[in-house]
C-alpha atoms as a PDB file:
ATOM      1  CA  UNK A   1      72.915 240.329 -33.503  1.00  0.00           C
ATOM      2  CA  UNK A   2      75.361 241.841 -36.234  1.00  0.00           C
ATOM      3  CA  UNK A   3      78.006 244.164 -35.139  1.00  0.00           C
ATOM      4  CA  UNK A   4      76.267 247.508 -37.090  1.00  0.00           C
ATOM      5  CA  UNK A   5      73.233 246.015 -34.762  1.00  0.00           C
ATOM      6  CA  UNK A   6      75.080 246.092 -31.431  1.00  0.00           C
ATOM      7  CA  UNK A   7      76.985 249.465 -32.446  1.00  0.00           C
ATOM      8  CA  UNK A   8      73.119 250.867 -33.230  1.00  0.00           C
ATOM      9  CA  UNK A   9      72.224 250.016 -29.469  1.00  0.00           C
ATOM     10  CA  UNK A  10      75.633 251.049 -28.288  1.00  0.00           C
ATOM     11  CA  UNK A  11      74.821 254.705 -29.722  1.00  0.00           C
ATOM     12  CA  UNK A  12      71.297 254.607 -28.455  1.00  0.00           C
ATOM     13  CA  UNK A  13      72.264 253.489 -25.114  1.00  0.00           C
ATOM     14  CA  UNK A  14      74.826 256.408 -25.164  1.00  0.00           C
ATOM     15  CA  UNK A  15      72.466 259.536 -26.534  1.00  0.00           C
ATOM     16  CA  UNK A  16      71.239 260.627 -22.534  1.00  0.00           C
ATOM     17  CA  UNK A  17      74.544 260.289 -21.861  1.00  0.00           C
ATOM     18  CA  UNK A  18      75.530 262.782 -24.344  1.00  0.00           C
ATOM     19  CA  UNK A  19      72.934 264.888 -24.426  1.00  0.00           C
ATOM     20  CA  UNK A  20      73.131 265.432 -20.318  1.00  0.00           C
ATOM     21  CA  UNK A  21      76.804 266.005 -21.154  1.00  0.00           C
ATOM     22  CA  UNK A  22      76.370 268.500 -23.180  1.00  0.00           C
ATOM     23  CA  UNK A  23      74.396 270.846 -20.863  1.00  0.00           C
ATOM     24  CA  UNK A  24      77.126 269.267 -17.966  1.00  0.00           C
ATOM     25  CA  UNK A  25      80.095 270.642 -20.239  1.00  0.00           C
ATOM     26  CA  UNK A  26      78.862 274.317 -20.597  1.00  0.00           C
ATOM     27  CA  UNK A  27      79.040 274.245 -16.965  1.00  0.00           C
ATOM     28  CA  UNK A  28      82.303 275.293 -15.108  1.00  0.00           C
ATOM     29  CA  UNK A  29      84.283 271.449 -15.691  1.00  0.00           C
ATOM     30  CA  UNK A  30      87.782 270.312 -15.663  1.00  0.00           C
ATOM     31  CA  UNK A  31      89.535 268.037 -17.677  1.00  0.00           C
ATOM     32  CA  UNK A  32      89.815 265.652 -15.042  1.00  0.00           C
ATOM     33  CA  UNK A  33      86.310 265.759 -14.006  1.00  0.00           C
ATOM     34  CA  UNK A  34      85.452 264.789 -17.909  1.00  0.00           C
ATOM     35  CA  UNK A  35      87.835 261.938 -17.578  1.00  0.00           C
ATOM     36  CA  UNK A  36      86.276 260.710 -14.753  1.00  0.00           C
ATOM     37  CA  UNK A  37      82.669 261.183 -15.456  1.00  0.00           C
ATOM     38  CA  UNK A  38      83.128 259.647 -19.086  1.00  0.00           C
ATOM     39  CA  UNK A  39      85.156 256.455 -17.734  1.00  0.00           C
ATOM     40  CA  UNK A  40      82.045 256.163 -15.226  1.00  0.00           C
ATOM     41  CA  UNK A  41      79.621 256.335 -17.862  1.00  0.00           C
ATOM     42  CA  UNK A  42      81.797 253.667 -19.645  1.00  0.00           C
ATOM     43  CA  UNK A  43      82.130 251.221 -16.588  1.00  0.00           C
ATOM     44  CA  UNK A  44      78.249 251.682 -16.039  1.00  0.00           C
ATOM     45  CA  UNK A  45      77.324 250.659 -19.688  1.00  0.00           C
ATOM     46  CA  UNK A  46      80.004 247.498 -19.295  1.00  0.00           C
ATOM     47  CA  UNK A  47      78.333 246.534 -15.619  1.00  0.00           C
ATOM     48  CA  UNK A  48      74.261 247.483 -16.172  1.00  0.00           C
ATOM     49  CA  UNK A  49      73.427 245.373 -19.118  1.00  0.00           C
ATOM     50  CA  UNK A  50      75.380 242.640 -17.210  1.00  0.00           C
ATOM     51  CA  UNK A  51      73.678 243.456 -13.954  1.00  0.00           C
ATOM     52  CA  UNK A  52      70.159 243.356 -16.297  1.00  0.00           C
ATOM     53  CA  UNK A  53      71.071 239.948 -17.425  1.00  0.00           C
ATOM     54  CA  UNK A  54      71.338 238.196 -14.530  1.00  0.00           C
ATOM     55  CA  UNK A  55      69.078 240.275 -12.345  1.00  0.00           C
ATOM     56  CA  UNK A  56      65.794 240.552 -13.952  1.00  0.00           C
ATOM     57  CA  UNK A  57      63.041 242.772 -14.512  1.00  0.00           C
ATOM     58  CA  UNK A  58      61.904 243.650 -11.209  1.00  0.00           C
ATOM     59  CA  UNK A  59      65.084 244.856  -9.653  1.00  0.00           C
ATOM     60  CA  UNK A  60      65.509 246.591 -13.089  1.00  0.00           C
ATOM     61  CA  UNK A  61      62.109 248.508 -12.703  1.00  0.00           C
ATOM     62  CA  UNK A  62      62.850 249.217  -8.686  1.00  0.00           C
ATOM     63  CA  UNK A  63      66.431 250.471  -9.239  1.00  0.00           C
ATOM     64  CA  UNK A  64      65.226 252.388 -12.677  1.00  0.00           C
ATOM     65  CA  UNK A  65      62.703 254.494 -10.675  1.00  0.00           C
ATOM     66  CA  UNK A  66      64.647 255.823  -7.632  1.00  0.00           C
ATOM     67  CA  UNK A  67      67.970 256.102  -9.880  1.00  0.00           C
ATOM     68  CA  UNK A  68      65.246 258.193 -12.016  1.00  0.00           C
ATOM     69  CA  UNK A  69      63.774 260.637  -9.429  1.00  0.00           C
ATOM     70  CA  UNK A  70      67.087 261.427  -7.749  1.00  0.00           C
ATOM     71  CA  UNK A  71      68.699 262.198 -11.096  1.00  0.00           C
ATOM     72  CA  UNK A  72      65.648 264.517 -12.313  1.00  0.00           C
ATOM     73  CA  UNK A  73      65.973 266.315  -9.089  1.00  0.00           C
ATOM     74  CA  UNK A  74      69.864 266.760  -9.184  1.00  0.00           C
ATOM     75  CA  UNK A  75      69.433 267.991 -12.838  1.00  0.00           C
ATOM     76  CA  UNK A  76      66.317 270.266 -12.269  1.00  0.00           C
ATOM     77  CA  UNK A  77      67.981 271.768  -9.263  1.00  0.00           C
ATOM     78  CA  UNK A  78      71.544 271.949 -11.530  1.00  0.00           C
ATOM     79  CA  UNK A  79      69.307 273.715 -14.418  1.00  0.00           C
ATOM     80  CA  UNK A  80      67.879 276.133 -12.635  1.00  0.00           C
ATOM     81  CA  UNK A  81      71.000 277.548 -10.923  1.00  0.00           C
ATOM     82  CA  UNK A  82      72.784 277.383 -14.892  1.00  0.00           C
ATOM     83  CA  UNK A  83      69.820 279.420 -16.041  1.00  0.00           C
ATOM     84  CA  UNK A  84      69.718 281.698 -13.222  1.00  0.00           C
ATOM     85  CA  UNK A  85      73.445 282.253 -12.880  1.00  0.00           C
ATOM     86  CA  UNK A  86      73.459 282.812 -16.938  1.00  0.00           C
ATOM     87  CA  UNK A  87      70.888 285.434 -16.070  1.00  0.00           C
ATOM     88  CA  UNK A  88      71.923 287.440 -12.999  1.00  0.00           C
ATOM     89  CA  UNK A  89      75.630 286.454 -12.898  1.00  0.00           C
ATOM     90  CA  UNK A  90      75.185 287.957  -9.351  1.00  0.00           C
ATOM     91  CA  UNK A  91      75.381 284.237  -7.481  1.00  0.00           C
ATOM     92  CA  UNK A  92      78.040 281.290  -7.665  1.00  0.00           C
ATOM     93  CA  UNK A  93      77.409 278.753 -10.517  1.00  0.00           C
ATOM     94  CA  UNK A  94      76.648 275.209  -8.168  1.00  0.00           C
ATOM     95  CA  UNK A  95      79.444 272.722  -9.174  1.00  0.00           C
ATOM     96  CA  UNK A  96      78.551 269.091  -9.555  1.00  0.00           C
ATOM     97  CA  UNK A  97      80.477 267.167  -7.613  1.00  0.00           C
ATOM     98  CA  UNK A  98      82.613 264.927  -8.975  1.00  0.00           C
ATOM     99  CA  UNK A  99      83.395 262.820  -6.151  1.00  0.00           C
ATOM    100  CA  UNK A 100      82.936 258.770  -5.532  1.00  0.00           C
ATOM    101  CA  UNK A 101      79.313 259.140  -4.850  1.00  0.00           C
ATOM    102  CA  UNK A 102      78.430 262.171  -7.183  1.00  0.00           C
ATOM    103  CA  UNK A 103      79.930 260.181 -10.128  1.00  0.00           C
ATOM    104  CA  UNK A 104      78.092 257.831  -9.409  1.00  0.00           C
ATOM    105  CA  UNK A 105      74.739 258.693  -9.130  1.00  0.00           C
ATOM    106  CA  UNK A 106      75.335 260.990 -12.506  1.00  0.00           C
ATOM    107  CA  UNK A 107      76.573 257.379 -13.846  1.00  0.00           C
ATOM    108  CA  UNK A 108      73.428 255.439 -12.773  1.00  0.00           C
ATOM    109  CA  UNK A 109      70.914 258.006 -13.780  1.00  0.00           C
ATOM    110  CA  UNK A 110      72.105 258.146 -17.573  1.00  0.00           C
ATOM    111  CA  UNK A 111      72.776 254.024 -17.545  1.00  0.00           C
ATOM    112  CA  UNK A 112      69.028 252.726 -16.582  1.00  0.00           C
ATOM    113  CA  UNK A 113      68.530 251.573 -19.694  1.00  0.00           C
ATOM    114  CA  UNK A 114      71.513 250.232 -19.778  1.00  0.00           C
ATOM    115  CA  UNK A 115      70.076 247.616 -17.050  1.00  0.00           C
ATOM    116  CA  UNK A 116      66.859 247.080 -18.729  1.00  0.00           C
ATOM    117  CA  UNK A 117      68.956 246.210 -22.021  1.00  0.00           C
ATOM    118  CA  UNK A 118      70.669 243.505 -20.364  1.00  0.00           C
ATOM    119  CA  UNK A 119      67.193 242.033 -19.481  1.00  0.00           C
ATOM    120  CA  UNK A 120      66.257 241.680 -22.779  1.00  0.00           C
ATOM    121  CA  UNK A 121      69.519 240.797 -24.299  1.00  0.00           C
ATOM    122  CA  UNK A 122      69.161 237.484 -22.046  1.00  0.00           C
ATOM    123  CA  UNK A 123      66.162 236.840 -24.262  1.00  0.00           C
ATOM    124  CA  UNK A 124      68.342 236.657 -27.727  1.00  0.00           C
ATOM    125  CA  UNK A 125      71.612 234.500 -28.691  1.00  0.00           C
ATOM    126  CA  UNK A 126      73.761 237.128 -27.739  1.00  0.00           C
ATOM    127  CA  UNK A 127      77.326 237.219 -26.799  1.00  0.00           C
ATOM    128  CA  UNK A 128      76.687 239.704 -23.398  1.00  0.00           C
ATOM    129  CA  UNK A 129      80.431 240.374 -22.595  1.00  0.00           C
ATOM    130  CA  UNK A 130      81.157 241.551 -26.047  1.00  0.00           C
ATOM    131  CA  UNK A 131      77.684 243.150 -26.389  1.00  0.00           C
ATOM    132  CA  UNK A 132      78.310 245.172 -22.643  1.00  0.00           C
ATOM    133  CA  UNK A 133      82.252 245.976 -23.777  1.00  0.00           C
ATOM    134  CA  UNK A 134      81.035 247.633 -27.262  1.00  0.00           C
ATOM    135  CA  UNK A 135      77.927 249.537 -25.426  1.00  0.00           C
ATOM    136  CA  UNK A 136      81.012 250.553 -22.537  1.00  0.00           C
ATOM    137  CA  UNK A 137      83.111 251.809 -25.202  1.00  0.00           C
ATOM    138  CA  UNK A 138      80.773 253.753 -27.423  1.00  0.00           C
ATOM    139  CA  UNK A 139      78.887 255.446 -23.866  1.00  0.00           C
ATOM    140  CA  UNK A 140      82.192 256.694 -22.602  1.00  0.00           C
ATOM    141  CA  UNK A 141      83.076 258.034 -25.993  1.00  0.00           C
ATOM    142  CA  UNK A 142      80.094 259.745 -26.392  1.00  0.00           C
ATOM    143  CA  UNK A 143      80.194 261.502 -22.815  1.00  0.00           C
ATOM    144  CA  UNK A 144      83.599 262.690 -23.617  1.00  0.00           C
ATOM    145  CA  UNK A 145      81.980 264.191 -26.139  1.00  0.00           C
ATOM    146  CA  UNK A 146      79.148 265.625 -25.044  1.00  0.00           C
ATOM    147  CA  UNK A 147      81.571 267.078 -21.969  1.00  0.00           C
ATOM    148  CA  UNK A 148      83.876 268.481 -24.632  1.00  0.00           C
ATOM    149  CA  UNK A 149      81.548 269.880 -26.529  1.00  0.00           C
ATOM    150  CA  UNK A 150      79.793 271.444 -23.578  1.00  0.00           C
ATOM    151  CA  UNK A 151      82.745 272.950 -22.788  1.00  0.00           C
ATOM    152  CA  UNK A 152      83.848 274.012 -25.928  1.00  0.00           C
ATOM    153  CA  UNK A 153      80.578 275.980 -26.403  1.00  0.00           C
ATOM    154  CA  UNK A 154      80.724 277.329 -23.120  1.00  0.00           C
ATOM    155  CA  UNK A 155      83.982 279.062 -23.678  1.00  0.00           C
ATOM    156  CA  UNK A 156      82.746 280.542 -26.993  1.00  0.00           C
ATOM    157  CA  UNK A 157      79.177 281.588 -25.562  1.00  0.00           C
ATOM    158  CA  UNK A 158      79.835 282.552 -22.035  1.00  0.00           C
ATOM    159  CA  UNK A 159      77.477 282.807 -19.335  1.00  0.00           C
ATOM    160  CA  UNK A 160      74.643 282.600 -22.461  1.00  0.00           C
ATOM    161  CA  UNK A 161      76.002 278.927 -22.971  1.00  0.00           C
ATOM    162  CA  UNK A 162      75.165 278.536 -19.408  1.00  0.00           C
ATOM    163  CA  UNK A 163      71.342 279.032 -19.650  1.00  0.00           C
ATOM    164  CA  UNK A 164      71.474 277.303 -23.247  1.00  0.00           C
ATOM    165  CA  UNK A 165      72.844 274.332 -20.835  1.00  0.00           C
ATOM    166  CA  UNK A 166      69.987 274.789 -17.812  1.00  0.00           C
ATOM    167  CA  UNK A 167      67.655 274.704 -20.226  1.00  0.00           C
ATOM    168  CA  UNK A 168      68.849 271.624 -22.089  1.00  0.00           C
ATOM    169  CA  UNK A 169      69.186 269.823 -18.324  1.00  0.00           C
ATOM    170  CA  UNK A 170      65.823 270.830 -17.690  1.00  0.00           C
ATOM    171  CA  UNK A 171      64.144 269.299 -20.485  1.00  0.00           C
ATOM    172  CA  UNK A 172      66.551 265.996 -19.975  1.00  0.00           C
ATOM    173  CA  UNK A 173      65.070 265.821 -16.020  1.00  0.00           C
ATOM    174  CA  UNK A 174      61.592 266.353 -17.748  1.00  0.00           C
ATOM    175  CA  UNK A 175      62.341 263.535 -19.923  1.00  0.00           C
ATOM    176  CA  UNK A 176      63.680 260.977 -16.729  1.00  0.00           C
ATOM    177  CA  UNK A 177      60.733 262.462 -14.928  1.00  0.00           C
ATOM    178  CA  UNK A 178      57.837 262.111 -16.955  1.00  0.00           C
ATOM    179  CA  UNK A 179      58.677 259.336 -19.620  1.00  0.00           C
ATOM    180  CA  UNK A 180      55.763 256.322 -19.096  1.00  0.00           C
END
C-alpha cells in the first residue's frame, strides 16, 4: 500500500468518528473532555486494526455486534434528550460521561471497523505498525475536530445546535443499528 493509500483508509476509518463528534460537540463539552475522547479515539485506531490482525474474523464479528448495539442505544438515548432539551429547554441536557469506562465504550463503538481493518490488512504486504500509527493519528485528529466543531456551532446556534446534534446522533445510531 502507498502512503496516499493508507492516509485514504486512515480518513475513512476516521469519518464515524467525526461525524458522531460533531453531534457530541454541540452538546455541553469541555476542553478536557475533547482531549480525552479524541486521544481515545486515537489509541483505539492504533490498538483495533492490531487487535484485527492477530485476532481474526470471528472475534471481530462478536465484539463488532455488542460494541454496535450498546453504542446505538447510548446515542439514540443521547439524541433524543439533545432534541428534546433543544425543544423544551424545560429539562437538564444528559452529559456523556467522560469517565474510564464511558470513554471507552464511545471509543469502541466508533473503532469497529477499525478491528475488521486489521483482519484484512493481514491479508496484504502491509507494514501494520505504521499502517495502525497513521490510522491513530488521522482518527484522533479528526475527533478533535468533529468535537471542536460541534462545539463551535453550538455556541453560535444555541439550544437549535442542540437538536441539529440529536438529530445527527440519531441517524449515526440508525446507521450502527441497521447497516447489513
Amino acid at each position: 500500500m502507498s502512503l496516499w493509500e493508507i492516509f485514504l483508509l486512515a480518513v475513512a476509518l476516521g469519518t464515524d468518528s467525526f461525524s458522531l463528534c460533531v453531534g457530541l460537540g454541540m452538546g455541553k463539552i469541555k476542553r478536557k473532555e475533547i482531549i480525552a475522547l479524541s486521544f481515545t479515539v486515537l489509541v483505539y485506531h492504533i490498538v483495533m486494526p492490531v487487535l484485527g490482525w492477530f485476532a481474526g474474523d470471528l472475534t471481530g464479528r462478536f465484539l463488532g455486534k455488542v460494541a454496535t448495539y450498546i453504542g446505538g442505544a447510548i446515542l439514540i438515548y443521547l439524541g433524543y434528550k439533545m432534541i428534546r432539551h433543544g425543544i423544551s429547554r424545560d429539562e437538564e441536557l444528559p452529559r456523556v460521561t467522560y469517565n474510564l469506562v464511558g470513554l471507552l465504550l464511545i471509543g469502541l463503538s466508533v473503532s469497529m471497523d477499525a478491528l475488521s481493518v486489521g483482519f484484512t490488512l493481514g491479508t496484504v504486504k502491509v507494514n501494520l505498525w505504521f499502517v495502525a500509527l497513521i490510522t491513530g493519528v488521522v482518527a484522533g485528529v479528526m475527533t478533535l475536530s468533529g468535537l471542536w466543531l460541534g462545539r463551535r456551532v453550538s455556541k453560535v446556534f444555541g439550544d437549535r445546535a442542540q437538536i441539529v446534534g440529536g438529530l445527527i446522533l440519531l441517524l449515526i445510531a440508525g446507521k450502527l443499528l441497521f447497516r447489513g
